[in-house]
C-alpha atoms as a PDB file:
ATOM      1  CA  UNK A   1     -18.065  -0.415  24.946  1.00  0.00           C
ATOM      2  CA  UNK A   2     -18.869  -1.789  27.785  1.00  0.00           C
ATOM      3  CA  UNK A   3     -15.343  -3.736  28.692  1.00  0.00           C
ATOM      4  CA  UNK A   4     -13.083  -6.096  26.851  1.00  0.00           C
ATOM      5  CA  UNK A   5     -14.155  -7.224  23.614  1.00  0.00           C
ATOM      6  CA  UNK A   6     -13.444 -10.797  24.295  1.00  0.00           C
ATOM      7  CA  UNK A   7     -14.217 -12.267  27.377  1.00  0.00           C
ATOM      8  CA  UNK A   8     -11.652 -14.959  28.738  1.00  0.00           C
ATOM      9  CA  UNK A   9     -12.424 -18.335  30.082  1.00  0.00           C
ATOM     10  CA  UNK A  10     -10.758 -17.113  33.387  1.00  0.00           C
ATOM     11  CA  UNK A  11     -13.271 -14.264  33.628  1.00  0.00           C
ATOM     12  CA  UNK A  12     -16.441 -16.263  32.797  1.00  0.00           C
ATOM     13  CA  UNK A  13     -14.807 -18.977  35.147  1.00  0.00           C
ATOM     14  CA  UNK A  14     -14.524 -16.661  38.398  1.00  0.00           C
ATOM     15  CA  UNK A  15     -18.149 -15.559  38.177  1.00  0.00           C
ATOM     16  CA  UNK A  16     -18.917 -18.963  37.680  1.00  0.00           C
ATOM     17  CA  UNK A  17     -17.684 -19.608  40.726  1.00  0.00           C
ATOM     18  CA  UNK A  18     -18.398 -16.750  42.605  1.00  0.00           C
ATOM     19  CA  UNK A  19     -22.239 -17.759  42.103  1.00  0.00           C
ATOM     20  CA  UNK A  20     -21.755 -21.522  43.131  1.00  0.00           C
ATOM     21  CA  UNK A  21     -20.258 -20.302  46.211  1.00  0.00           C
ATOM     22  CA  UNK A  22     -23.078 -17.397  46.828  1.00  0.00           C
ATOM     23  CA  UNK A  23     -25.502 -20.265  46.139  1.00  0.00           C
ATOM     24  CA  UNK A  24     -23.835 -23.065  48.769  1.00  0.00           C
ATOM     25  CA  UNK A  25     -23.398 -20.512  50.989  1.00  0.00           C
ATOM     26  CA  UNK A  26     -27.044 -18.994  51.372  1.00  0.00           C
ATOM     27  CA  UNK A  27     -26.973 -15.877  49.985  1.00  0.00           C
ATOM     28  CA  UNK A  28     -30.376 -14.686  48.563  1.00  0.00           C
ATOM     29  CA  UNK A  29     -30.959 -15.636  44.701  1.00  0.00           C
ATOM     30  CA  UNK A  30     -31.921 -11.990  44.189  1.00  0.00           C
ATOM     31  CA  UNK A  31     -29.652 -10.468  44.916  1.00  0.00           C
ATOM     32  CA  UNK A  32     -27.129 -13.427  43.258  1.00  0.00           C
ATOM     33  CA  UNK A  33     -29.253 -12.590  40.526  1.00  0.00           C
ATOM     34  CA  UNK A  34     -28.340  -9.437  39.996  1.00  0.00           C
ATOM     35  CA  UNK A  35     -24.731  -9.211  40.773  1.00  0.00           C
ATOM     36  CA  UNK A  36     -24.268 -12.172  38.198  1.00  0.00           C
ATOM     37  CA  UNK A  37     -26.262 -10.235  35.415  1.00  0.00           C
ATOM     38  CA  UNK A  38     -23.719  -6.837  36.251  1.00  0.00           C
ATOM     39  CA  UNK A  39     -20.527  -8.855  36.555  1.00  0.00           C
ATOM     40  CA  UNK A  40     -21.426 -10.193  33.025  1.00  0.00           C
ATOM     41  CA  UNK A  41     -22.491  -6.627  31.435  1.00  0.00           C
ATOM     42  CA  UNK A  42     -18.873  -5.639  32.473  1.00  0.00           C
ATOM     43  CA  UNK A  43     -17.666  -8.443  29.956  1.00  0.00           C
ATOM     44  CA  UNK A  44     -19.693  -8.583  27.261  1.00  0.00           C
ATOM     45  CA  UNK A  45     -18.614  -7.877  23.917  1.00  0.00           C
ATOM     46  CA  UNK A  46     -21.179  -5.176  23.109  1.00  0.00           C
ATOM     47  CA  UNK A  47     -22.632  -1.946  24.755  1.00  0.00           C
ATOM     48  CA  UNK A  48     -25.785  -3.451  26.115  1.00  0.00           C
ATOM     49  CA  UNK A  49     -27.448  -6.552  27.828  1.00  0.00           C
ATOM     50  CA  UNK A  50     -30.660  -7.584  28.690  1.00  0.00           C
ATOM     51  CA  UNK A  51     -31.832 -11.108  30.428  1.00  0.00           C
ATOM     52  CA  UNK A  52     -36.146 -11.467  30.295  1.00  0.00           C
ATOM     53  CA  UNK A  53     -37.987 -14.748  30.658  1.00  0.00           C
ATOM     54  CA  UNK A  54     -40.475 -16.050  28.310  1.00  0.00           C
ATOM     55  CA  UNK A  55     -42.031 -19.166  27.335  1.00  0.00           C
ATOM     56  CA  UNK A  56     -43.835 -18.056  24.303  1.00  0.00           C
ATOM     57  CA  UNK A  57     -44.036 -14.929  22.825  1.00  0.00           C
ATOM     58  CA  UNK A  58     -46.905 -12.837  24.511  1.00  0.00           C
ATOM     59  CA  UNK A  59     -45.703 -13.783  28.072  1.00  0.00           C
ATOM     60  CA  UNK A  60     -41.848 -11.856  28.130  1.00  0.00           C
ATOM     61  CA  UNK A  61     -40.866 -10.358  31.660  1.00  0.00           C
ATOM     62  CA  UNK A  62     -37.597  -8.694  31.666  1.00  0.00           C
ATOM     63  CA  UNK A  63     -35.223  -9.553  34.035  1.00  0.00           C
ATOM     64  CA  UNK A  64     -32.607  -7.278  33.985  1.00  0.00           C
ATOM     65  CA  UNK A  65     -30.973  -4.495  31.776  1.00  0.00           C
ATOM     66  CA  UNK A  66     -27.442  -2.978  31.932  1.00  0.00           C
ATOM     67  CA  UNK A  67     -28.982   0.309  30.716  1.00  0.00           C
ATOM     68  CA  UNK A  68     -31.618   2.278  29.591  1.00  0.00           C
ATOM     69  CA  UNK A  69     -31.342   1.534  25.859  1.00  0.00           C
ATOM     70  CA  UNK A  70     -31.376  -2.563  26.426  1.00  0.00           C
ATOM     71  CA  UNK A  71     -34.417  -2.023  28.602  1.00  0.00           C
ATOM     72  CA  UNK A  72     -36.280   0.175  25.568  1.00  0.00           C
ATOM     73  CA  UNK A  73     -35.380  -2.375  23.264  1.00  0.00           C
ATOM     74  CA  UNK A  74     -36.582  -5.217  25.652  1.00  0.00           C
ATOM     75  CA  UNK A  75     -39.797  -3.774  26.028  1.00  0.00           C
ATOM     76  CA  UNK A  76     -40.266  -2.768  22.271  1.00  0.00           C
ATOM     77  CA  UNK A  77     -39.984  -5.899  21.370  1.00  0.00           C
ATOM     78  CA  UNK A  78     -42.547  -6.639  23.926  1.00  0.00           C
ATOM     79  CA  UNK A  79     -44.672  -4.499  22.591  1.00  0.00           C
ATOM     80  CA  UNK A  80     -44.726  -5.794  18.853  1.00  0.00           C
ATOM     81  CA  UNK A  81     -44.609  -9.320  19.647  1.00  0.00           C
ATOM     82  CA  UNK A  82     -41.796  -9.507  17.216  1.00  0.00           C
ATOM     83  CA  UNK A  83     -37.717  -9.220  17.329  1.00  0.00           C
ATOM     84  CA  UNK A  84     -34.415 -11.429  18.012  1.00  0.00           C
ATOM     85  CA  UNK A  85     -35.391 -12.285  21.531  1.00  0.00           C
ATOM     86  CA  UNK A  86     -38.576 -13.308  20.678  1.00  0.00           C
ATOM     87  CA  UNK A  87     -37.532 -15.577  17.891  1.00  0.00           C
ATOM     88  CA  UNK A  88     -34.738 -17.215  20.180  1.00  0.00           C
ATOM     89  CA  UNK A  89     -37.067 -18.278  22.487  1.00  0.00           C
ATOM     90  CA  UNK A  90     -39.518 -19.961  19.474  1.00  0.00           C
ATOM     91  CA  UNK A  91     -36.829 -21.405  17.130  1.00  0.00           C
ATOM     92  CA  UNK A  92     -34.605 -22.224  20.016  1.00  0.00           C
ATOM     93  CA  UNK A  93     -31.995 -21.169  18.325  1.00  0.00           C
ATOM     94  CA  UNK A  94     -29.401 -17.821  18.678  1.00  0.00           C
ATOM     95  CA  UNK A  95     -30.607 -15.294  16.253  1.00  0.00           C
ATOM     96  CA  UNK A  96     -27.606 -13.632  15.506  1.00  0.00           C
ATOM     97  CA  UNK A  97     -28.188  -9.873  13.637  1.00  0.00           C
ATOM     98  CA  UNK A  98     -24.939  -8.306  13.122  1.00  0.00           C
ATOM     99  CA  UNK A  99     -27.074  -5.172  10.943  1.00  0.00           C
ATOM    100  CA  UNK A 100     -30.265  -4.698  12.074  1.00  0.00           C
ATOM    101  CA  UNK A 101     -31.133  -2.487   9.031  1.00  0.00           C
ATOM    102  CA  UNK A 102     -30.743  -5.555   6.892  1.00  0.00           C
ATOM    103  CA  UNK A 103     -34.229  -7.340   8.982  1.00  0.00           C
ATOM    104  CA  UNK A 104     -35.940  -4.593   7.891  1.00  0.00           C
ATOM    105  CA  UNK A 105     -37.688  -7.777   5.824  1.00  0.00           C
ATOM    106  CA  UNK A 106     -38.396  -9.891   8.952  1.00  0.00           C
ATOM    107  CA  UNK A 107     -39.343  -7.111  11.432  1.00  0.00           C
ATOM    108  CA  UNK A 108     -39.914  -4.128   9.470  1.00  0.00           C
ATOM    109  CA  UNK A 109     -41.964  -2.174  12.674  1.00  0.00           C
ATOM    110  CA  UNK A 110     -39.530  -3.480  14.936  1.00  0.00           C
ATOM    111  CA  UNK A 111     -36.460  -2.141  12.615  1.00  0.00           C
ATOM    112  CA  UNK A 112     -38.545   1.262  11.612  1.00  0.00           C
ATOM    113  CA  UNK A 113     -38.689   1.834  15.291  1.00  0.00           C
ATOM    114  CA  UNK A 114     -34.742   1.020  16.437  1.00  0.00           C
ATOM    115  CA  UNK A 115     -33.864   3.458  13.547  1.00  0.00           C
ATOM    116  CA  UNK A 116     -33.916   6.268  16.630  1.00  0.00           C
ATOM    117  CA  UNK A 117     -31.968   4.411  18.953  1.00  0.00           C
ATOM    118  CA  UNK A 118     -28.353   3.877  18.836  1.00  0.00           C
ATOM    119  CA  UNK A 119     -28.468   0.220  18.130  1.00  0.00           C
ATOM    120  CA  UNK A 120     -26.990  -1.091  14.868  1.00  0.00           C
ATOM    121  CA  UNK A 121     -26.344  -4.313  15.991  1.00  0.00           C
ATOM    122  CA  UNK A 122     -28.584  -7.448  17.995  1.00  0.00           C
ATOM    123  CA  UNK A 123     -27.740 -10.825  19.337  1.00  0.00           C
ATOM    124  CA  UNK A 124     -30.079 -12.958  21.450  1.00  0.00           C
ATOM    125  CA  UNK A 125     -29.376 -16.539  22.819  1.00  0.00           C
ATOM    126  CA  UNK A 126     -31.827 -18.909  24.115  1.00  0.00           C
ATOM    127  CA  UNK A 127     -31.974 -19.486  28.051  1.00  0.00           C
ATOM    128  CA  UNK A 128     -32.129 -23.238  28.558  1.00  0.00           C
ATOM    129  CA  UNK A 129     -33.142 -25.699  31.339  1.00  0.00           C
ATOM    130  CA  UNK A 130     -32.320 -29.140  29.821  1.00  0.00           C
ATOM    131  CA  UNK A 131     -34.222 -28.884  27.052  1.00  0.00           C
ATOM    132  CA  UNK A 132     -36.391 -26.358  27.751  1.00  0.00           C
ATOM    133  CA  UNK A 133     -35.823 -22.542  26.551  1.00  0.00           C
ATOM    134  CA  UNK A 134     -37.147 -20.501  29.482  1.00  0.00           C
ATOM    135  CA  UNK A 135     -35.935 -17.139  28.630  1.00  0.00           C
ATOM    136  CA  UNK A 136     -33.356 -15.254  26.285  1.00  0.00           C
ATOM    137  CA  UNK A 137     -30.189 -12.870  26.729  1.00  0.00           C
ATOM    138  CA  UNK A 138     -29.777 -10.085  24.641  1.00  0.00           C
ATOM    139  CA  UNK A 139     -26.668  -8.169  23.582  1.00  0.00           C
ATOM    140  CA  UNK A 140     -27.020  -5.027  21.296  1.00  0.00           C
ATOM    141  CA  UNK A 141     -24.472  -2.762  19.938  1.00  0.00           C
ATOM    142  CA  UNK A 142     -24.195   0.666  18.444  1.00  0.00           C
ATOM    143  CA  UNK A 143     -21.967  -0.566  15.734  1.00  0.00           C
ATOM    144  CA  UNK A 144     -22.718  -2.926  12.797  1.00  0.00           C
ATOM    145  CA  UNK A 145     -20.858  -6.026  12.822  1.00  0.00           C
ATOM    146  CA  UNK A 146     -20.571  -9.777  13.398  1.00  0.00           C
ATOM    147  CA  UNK A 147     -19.475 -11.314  16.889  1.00  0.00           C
ATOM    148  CA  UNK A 148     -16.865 -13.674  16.387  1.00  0.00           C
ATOM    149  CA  UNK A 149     -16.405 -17.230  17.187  1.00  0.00           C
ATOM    150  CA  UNK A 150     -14.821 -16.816  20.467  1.00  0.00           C
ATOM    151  CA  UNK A 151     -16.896 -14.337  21.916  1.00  0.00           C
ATOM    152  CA  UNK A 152     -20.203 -16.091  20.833  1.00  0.00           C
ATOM    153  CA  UNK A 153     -18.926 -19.165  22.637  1.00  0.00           C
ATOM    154  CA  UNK A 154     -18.009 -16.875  25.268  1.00  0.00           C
ATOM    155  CA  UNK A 155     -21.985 -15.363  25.167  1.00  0.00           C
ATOM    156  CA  UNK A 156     -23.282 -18.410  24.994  1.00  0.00           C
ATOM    157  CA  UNK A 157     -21.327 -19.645  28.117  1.00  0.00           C
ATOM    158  CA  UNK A 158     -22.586 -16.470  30.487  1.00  0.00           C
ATOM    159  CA  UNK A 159     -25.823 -17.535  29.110  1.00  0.00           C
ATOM    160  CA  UNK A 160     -25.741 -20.948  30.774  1.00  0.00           C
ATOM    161  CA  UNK A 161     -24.166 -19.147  33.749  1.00  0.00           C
ATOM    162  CA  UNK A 162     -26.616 -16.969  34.173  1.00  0.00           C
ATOM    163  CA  UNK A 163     -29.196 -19.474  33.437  1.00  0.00           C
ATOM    164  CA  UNK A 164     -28.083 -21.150  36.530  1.00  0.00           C
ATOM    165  CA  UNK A 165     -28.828 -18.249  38.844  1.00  0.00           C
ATOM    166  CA  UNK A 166     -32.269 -17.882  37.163  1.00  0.00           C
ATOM    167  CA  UNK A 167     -33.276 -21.604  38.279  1.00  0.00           C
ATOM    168  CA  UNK A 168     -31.941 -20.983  41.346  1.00  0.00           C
ATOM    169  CA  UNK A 169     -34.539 -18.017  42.080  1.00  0.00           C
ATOM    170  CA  UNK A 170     -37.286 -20.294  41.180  1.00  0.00           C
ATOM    171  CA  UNK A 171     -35.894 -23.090  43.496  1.00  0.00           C
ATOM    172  CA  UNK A 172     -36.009 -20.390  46.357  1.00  0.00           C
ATOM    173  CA  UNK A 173     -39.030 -19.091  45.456  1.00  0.00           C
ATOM    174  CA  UNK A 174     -40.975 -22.958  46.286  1.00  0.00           C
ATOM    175  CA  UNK A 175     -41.357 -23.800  42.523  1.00  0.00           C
ATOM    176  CA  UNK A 176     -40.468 -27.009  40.563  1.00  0.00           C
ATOM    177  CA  UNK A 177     -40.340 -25.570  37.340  1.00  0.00           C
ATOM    178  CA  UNK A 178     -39.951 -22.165  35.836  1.00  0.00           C
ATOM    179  CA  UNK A 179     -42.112 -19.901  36.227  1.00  0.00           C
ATOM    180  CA  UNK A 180     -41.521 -16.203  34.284  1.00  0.00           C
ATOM    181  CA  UNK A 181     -44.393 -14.584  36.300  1.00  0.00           C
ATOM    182  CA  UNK A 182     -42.707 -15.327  39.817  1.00  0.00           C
ATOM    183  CA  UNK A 183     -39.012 -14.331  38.379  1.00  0.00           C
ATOM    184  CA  UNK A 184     -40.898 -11.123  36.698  1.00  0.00           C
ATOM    185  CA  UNK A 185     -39.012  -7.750  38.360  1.00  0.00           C
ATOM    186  CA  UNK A 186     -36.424  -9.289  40.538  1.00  0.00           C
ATOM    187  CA  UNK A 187     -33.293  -8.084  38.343  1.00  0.00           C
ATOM    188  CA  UNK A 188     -31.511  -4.587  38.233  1.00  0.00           C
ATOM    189  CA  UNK A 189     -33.405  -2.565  35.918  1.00  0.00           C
ATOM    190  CA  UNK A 190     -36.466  -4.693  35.299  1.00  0.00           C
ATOM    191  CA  UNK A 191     -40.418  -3.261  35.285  1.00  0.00           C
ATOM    192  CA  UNK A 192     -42.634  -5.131  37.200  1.00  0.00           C
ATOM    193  CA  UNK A 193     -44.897  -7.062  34.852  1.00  0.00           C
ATOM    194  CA  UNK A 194     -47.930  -6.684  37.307  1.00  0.00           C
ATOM    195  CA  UNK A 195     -50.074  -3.688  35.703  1.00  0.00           C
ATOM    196  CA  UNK A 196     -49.485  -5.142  31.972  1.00  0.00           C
ATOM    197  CA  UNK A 197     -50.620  -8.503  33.548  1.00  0.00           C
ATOM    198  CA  UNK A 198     -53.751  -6.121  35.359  1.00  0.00           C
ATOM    199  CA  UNK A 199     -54.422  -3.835  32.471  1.00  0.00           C
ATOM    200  CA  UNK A 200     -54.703  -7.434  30.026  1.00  0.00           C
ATOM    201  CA  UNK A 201     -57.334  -8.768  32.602  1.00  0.00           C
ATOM    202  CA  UNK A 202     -58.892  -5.425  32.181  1.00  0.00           C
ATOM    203  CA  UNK A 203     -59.497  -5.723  28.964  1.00  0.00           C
ATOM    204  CA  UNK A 204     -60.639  -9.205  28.880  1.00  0.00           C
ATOM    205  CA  UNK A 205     -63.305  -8.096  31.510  1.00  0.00           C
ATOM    206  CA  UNK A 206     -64.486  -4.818  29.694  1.00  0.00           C
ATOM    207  CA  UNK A 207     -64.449  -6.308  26.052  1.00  0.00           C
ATOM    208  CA  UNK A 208     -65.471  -9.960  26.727  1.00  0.00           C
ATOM    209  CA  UNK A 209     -62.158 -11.243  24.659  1.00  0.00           C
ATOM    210  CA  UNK A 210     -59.668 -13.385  25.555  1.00  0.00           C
ATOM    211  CA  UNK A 211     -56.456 -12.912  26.742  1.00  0.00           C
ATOM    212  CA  UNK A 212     -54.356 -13.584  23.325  1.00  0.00           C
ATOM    213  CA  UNK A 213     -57.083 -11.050  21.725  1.00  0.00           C
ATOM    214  CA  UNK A 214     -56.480  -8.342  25.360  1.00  0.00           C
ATOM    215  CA  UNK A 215     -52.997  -8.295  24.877  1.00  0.00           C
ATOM    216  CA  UNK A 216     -53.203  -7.389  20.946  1.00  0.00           C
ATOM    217  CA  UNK A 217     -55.569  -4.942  21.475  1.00  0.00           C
ATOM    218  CA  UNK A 218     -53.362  -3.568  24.201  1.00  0.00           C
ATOM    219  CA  UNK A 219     -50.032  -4.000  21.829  1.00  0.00           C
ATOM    220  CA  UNK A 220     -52.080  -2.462  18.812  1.00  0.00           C
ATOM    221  CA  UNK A 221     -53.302   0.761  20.912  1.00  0.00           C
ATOM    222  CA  UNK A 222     -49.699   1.648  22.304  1.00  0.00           C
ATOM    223  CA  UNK A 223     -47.871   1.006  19.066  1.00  0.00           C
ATOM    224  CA  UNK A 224     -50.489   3.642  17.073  1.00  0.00           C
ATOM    225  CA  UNK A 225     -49.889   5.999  19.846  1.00  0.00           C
ATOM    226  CA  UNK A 226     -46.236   5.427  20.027  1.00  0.00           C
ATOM    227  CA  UNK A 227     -45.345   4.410  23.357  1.00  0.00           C
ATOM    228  CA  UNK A 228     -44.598   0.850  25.205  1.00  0.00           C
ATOM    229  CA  UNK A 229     -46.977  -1.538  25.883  1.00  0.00           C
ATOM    230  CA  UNK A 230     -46.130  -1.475  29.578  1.00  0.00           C
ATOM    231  CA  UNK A 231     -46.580   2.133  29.590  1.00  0.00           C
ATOM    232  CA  UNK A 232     -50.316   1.988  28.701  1.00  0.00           C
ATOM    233  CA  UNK A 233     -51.010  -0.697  30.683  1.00  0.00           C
ATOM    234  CA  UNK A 234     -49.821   1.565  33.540  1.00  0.00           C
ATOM    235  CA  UNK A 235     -51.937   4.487  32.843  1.00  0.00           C
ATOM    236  CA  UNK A 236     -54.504   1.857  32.079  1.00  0.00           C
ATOM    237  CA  UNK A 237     -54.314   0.326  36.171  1.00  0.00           C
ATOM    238  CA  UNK A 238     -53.888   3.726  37.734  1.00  0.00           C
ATOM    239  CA  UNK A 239     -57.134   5.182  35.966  1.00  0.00           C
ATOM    240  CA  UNK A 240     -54.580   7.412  33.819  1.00  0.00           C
ATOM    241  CA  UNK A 241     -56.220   6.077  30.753  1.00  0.00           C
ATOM    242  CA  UNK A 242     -59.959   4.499  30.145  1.00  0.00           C
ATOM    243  CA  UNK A 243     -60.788   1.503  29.060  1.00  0.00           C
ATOM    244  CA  UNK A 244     -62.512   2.269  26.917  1.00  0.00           C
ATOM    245  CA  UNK A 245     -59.936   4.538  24.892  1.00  0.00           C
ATOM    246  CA  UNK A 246     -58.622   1.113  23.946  1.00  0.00           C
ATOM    247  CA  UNK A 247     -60.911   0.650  21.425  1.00  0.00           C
ATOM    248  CA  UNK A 248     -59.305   0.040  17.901  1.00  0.00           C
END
């Protein structure tokens, strides 16, 4: 596990703090960012945590992720369109999955494909601005089970924490709303989201489709082959991979 398995109010209060000070004080939102997303993997109830923007479910840009295994998952779920984080963001709602072999009805590729990771468990909360969900954070673990009450108040707390240092970023960056493709790669552990963003207009260009159809045809191509979308689009932008090999 990553640390204790429930977070205090005191904890989640000092890194509350910590940031409005870092913030009031000048301190670049990046690198806020990122200290805020570590302090809180330290906490968490569960082995892994992941924090990605989205505002609908083909545009997800991940953030940050505590390890490699929160990142795969991330970006898996990227690449079928489908899984807790994406649903968060759509129903607005936690989707709370204490044994992911039991979805194998509501995501069966998604499930068939986490069978070869060590992840038995998924919990994804809705990143909110007001009323507006702007992103998800993502807590797996390697052991079946439900999170209880406490420590899902607890998650959803660091979520609004963490929330904050997210709008912050955009505030620094010149914007007046959020905007996932300016916040794409600035956390520990995060891909840039420029070549899938390249290889997509790519494929709009070469197959006269839009960018809905691009992105599906990308998705379709790496799940056949096995691999992550963001992968192929990166052997896509650095000539690794024709165009025209994504033809399904």
């Amino acid at each position: 596990m990553l640390a204790v398995s429930n977070p205090d109010d005191d904890s989640i209060e000092t890194i509350r703090s910590a940031l409005t000070r870092a913030l009031t004080s000048g301190e670049d939102p990046r690198q806020v960012l990122g200290t805020v997303c570590r302090a809180f993997a330290r906490i968490v109830p569960a082995d892994g945590m992941s924090v990605a923007m989205s505002t609908r479910p083909d545009n997800r840009q991940l953030v940050f992720a505590s390890d490699s295994v929160s990142e795969h998952v991330e970006l898996l779920q990227h690449t079928l369109g489908v899984g807790p984080c994406v649903d968060a963001v759509v129903e607005r709602a936690p989707v709370l999955v204490p044994d992911i072999g039991d979805a194998s009805g509501r995501w069966p590729a998604l499930v068939a494909e986490l069978s070869a990771l060590p992840v038995s468990a998924m919990f994804s909360l809705p990143l909110r601005a007001g009323a507006a969900v702007f992103g998800s954070l993502e807590l797996y673990r390697r052991t079946p089970g439900m999170l209880e009450s406490d420590q899902i108040t607890a998650a959803l707390r660091i979520g609004d924490v963490i929330a904050v240092a997210l709008l912050a970023l955009a505030t620094a960056d010149g914007g007046s709303e959020v905007d996932p493709l300016r916040l794409a790669g600035r956390g520990d552990g995060a891909r840039s989201s420029d070549a899938l963003h390249q290889a997509t207009g790519m494929l709009m260009a070469h197959y006269r489709i839009p960018a809905g159809s691009a992105l599906a045809r990308l998705r379709g191509y790496a799940y056949a082959n096995g691999r992550l979308a963001h992968d192929v689009a990166r052997d896509l932008t650095t000539r690794r991979l024709r165009v025209e090999d994504i033809d399904l």
